[in-house]
C-alpha atoms as a PDB file:
ATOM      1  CA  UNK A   1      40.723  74.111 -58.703  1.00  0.00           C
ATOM      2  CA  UNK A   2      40.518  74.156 -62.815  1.00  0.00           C
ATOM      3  CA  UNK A   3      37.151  72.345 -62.187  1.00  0.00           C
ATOM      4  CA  UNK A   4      35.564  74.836 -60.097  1.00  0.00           C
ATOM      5  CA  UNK A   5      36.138  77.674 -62.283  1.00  0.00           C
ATOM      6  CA  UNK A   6      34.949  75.816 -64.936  1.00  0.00           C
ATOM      7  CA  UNK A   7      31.454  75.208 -63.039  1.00  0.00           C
ATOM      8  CA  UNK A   8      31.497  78.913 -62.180  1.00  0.00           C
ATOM      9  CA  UNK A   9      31.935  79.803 -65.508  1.00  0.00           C
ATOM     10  CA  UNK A  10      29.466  77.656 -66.694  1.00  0.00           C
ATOM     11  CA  UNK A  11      27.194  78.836 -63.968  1.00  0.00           C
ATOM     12  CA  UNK A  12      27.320  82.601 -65.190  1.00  0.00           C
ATOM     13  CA  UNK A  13      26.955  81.646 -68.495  1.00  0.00           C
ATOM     14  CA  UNK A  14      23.260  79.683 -67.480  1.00  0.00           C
ATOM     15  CA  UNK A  15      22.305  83.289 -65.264  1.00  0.00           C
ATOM     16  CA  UNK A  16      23.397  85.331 -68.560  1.00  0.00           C
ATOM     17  CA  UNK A  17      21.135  82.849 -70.885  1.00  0.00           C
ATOM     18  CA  UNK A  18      17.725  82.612 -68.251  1.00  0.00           C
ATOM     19  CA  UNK A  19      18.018  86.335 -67.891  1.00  0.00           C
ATOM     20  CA  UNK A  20      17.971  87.051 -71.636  1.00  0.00           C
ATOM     21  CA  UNK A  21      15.368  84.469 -72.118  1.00  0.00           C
ATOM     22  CA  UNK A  22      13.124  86.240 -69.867  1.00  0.00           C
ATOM     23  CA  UNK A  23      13.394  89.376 -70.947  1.00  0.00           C
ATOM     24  CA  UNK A  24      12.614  87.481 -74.463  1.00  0.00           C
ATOM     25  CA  UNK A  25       9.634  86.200 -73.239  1.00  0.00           C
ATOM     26  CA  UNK A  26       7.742  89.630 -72.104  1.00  0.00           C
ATOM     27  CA  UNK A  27       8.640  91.175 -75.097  1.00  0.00           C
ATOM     28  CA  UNK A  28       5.805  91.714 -77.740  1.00  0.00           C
ATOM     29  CA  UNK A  29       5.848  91.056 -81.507  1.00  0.00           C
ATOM     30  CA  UNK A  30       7.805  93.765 -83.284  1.00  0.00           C
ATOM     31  CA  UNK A  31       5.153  95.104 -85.379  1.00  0.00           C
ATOM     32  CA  UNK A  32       3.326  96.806 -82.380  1.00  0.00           C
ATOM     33  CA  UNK A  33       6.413  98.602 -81.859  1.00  0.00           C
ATOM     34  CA  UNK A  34       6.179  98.383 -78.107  1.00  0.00           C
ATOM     35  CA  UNK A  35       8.883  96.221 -76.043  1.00  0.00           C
ATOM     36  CA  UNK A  36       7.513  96.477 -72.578  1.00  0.00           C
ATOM     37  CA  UNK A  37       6.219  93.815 -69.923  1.00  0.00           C
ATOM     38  CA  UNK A  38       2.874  92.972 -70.192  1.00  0.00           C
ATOM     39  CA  UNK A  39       0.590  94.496 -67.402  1.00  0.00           C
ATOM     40  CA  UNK A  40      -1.058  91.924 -64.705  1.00  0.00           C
ATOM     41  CA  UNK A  41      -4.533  92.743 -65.927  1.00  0.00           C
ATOM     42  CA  UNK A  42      -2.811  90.754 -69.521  1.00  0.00           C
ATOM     43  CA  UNK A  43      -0.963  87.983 -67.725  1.00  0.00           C
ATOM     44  CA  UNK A  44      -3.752  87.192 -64.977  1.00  0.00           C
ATOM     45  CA  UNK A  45      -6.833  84.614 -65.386  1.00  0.00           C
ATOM     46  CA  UNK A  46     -10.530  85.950 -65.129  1.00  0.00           C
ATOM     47  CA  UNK A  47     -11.467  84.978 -61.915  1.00  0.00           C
ATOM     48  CA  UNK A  48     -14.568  83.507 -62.880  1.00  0.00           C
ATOM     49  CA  UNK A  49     -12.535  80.812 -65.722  1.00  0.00           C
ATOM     50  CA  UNK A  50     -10.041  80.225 -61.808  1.00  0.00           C
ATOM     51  CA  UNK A  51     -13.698  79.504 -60.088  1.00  0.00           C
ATOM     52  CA  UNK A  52     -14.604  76.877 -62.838  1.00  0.00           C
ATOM     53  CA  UNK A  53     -11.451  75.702 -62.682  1.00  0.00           C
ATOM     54  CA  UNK A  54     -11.564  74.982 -58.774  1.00  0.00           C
ATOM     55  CA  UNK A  55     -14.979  73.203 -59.378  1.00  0.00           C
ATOM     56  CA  UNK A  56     -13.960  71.281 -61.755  1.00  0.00           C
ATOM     57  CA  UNK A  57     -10.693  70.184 -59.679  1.00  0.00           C
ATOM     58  CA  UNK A  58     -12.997  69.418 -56.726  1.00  0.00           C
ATOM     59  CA  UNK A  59     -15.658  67.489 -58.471  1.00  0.00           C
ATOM     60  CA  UNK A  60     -12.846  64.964 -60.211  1.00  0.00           C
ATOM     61  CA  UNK A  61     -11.198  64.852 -56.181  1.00  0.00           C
ATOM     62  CA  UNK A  62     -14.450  64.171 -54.793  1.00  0.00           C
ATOM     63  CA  UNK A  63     -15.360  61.394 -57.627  1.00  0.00           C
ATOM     64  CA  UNK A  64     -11.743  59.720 -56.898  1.00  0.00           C
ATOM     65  CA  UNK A  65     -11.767  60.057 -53.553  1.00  0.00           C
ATOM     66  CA  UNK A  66     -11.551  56.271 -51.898  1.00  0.00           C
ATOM     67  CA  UNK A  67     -13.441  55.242 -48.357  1.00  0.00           C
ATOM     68  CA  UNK A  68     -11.816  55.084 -45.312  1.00  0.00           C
ATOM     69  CA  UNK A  69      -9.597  52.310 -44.572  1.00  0.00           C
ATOM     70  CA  UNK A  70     -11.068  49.429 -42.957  1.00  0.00           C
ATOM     71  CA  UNK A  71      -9.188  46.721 -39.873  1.00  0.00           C
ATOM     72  CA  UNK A  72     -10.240  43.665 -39.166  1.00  0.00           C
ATOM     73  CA  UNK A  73      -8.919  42.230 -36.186  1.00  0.00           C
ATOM     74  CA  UNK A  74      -7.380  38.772 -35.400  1.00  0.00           C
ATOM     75  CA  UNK A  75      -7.938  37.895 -31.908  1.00  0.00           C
ATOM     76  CA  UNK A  76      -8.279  41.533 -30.718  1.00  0.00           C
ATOM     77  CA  UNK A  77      -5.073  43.069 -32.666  1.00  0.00           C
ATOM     78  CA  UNK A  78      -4.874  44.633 -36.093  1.00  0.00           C
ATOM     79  CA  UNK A  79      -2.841  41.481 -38.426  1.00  0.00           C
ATOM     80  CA  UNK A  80       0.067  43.956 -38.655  1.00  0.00           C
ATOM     81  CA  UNK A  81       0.797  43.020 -34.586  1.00  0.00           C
ATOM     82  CA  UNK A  82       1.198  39.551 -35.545  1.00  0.00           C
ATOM     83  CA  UNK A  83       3.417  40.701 -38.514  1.00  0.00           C
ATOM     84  CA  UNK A  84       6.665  39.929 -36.961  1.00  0.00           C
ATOM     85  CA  UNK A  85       5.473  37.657 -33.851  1.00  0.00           C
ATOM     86  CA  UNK A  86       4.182  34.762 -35.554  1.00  0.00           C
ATOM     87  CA  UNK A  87       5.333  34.947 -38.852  1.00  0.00           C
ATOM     88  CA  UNK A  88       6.379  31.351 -38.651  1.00  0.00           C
ATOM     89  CA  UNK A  89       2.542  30.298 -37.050  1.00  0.00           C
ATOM     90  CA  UNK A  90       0.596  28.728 -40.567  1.00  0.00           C
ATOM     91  CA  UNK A  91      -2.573  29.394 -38.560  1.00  0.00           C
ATOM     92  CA  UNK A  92      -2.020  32.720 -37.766  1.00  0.00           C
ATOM     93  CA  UNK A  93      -0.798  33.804 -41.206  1.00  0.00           C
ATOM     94  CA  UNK A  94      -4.104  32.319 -42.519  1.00  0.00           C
ATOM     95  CA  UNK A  95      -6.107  34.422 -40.191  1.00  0.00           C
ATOM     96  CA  UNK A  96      -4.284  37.448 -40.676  1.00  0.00           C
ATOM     97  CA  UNK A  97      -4.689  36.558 -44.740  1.00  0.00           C
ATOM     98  CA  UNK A  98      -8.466  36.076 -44.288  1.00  0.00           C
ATOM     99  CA  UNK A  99      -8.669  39.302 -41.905  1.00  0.00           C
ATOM    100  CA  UNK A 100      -7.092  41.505 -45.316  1.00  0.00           C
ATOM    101  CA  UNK A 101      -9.423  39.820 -47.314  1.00  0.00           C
ATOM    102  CA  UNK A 102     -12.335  40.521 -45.623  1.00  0.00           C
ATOM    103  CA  UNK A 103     -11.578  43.950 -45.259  1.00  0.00           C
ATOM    104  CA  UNK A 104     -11.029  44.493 -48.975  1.00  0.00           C
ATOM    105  CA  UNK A 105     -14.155  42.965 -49.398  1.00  0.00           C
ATOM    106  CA  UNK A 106     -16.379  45.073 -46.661  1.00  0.00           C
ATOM    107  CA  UNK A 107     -14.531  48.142 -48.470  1.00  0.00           C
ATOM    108  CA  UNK A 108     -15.992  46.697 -51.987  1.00  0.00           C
ATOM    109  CA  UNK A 109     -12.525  46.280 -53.100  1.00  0.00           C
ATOM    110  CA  UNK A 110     -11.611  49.875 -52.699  1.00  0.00           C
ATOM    111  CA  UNK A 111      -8.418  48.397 -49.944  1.00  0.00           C
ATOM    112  CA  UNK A 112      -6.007  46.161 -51.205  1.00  0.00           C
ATOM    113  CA  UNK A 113      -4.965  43.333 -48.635  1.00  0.00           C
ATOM    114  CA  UNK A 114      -1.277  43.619 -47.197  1.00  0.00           C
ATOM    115  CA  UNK A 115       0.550  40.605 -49.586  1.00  0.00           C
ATOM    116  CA  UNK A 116       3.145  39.596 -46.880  1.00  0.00           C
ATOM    117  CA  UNK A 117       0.504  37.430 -44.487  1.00  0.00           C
ATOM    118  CA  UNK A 118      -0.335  35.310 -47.883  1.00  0.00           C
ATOM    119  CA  UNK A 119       3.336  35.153 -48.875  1.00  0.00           C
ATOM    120  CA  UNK A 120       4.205  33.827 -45.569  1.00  0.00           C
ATOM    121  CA  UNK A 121       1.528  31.393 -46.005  1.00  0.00           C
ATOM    122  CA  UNK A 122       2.547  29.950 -49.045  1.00  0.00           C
ATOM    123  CA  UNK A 123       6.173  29.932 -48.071  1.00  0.00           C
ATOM    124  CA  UNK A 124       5.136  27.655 -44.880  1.00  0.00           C
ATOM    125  CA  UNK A 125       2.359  25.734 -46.897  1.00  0.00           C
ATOM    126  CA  UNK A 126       4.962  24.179 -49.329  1.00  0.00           C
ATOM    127  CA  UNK A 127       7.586  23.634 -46.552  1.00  0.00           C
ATOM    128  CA  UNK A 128       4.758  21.443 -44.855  1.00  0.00           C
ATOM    129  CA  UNK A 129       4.265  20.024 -48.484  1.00  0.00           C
ATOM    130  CA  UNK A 130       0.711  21.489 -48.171  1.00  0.00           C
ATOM    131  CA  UNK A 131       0.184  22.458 -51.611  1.00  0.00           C
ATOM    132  CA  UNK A 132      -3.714  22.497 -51.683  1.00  0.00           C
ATOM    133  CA  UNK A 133      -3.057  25.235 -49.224  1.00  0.00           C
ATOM    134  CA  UNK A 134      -0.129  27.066 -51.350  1.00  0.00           C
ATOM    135  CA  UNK A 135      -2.259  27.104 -54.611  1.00  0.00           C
ATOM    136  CA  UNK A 136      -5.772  28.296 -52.745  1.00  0.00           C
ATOM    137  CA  UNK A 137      -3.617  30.916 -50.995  1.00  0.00           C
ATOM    138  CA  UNK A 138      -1.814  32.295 -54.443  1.00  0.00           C
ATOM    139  CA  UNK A 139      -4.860  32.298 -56.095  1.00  0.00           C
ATOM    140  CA  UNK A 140      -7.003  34.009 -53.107  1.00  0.00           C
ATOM    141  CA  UNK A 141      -4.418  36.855 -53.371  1.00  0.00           C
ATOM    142  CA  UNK A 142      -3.964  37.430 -57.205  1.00  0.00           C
ATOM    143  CA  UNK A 143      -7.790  37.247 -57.400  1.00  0.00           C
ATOM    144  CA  UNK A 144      -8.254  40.225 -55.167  1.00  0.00           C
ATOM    145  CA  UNK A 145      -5.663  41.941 -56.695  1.00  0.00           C
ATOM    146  CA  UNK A 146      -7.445  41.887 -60.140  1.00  0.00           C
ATOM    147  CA  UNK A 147     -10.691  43.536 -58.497  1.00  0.00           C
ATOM    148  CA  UNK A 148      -8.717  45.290 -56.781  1.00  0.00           C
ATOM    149  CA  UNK A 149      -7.346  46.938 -60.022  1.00  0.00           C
ATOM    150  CA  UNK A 150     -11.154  46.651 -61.282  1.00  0.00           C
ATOM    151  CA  UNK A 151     -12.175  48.954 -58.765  1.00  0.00           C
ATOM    152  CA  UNK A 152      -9.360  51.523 -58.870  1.00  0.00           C
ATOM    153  CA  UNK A 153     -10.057  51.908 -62.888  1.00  0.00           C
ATOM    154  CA  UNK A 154     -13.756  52.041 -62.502  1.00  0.00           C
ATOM    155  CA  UNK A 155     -13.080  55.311 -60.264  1.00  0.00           C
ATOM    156  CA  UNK A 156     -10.581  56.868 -62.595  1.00  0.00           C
ATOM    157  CA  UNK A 157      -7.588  55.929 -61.104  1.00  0.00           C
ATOM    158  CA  UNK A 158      -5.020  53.773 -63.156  1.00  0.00           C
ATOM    159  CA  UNK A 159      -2.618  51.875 -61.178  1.00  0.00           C
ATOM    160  CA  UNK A 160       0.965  52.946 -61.159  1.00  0.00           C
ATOM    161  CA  UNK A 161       0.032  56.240 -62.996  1.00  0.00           C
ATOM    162  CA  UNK A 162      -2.384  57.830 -60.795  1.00  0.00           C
ATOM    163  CA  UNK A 163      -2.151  55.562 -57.274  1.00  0.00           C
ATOM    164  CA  UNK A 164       0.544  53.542 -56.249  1.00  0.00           C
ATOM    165  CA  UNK A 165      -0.019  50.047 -58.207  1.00  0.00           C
ATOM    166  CA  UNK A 166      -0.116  47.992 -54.811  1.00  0.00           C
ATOM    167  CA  UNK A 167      -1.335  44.628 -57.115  1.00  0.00           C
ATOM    168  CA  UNK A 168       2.286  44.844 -58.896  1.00  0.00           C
ATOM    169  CA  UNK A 169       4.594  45.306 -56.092  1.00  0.00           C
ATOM    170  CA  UNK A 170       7.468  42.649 -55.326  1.00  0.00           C
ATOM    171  CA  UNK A 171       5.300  40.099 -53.150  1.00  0.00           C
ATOM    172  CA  UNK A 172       2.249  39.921 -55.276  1.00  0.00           C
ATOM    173  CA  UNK A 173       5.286  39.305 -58.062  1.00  0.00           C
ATOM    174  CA  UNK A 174       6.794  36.857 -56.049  1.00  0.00           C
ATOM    175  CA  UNK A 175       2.876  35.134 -55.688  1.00  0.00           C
ATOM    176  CA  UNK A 176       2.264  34.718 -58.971  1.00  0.00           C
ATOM    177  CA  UNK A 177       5.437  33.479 -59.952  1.00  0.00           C
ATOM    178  CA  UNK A 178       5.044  30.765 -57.265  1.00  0.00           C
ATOM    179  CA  UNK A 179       1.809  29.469 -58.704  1.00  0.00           C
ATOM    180  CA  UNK A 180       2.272  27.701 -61.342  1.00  0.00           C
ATOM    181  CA  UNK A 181       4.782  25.948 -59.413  1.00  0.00           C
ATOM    182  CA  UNK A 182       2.183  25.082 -56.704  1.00  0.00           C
ATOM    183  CA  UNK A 183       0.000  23.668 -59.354  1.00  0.00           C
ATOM    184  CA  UNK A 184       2.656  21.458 -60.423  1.00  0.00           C
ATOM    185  CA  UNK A 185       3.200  19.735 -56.888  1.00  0.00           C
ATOM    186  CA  UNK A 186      -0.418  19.861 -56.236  1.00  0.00           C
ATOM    187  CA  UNK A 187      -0.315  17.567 -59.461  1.00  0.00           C
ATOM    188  CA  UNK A 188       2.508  15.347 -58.673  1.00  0.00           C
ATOM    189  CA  UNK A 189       1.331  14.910 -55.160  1.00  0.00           C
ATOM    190  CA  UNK A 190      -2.357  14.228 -56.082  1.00  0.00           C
ATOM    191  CA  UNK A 191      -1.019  11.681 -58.642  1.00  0.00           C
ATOM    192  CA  UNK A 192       1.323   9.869 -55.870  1.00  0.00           C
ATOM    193  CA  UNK A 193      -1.327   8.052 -53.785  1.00  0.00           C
ATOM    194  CA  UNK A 194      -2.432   6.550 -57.188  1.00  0.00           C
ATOM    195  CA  UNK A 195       0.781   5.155 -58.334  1.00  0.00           C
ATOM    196  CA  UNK A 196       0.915   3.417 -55.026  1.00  0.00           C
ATOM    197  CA  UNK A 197      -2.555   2.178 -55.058  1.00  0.00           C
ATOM    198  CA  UNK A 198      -2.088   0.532 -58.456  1.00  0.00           C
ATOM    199  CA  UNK A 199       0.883  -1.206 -57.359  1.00  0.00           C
END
């Protein structure tokens, strides 16, 4: 009970302060003597200066302003119908990953490609020991990403400030953590078949 009248209090004390503020705020300078509320014709913008203004707004929307987003399908279905469905099918993954790259690509990079068909691919790649397919796959992704970004920048739009930054999310993270790794057992694997031979 104490702590609601304190938040009333408090309350009526915040109305008593914005209300004196305000009246602060319309008030002229002393030394013109008057204390009255400026008249609309003061407070308002010219139209023409609002006219420029709009212009102006439009022209920078039109010059940011991305093409349409483009599909390409995988055996007749958007990749995002396979999403769920085969996301334990290596094959499929890789067409659904080579389906958002070739998108990005027709839209000059102006698209992104949906990270989760080349995570799954290097998740199943290196459970198959497959690493030649792991590293390609990593790479394939974080190289798009970095146009990607290219592209975005060249129009005036910085990732993560002005658009969402797509090329930083948690899979694309999770990508380029995993390469170096890849790399490694590419290595090691590539150097097995050598070791044996000399023996």
């Amino acid at each position: 009970m104490g702590t609601f009248f304190f938040l009333l209090a408090a309350l009526v004390v915040v109305i008593a302060f914005a209300k004196l503020h305000r009246k602060k705020a319309f008030e002229l300078p002393a030394s013109s003597g008057r204390k009255s509320k400026p008249t609309a014709r003061e407070v308002a913008t010219p139209v023409e200066d609002w006219d420029i203004f709009v212009k102006k707004m439009d022209e920078e929307s039109e010059r940011k302003k991305l093409p349409d987003h483009i599909t390409v399908n995988v055996l007749g279905a958007e990749p995002y119908a396979y999403a769920d469905t085969h996301k334990n099918d290596i094959e499929m993954m890789i067409l659904c990953a080579k389906a958002e790259l070739l998108a990005a690509e027709k839209n000059n990079w102006y698209q992104a490609p949906n990270p989760f068909y080349f995570q799954r691919v290097a998740i199943l790649a290196r459970k198959q020991k497959s690493y030649e397919h792991e590293v390609k796959i990593c790479e394939a992704l974080l190289d798009c990403m970095a146009k990607w970004t290219a592209r975005m920048r060249e129009k005036g739009l910085e990732p993560g400030r002005d658009i969402a930054n797509i090329a930083a999310g948690p899979r694309v993270d999770s990508i380029a953590e995993r390469l170096p790794k890849a790399r490694e057992l590419l290595s090691k694997s590539q150097e097995e078949p050598s070791r044996q031979r000399r023996r």
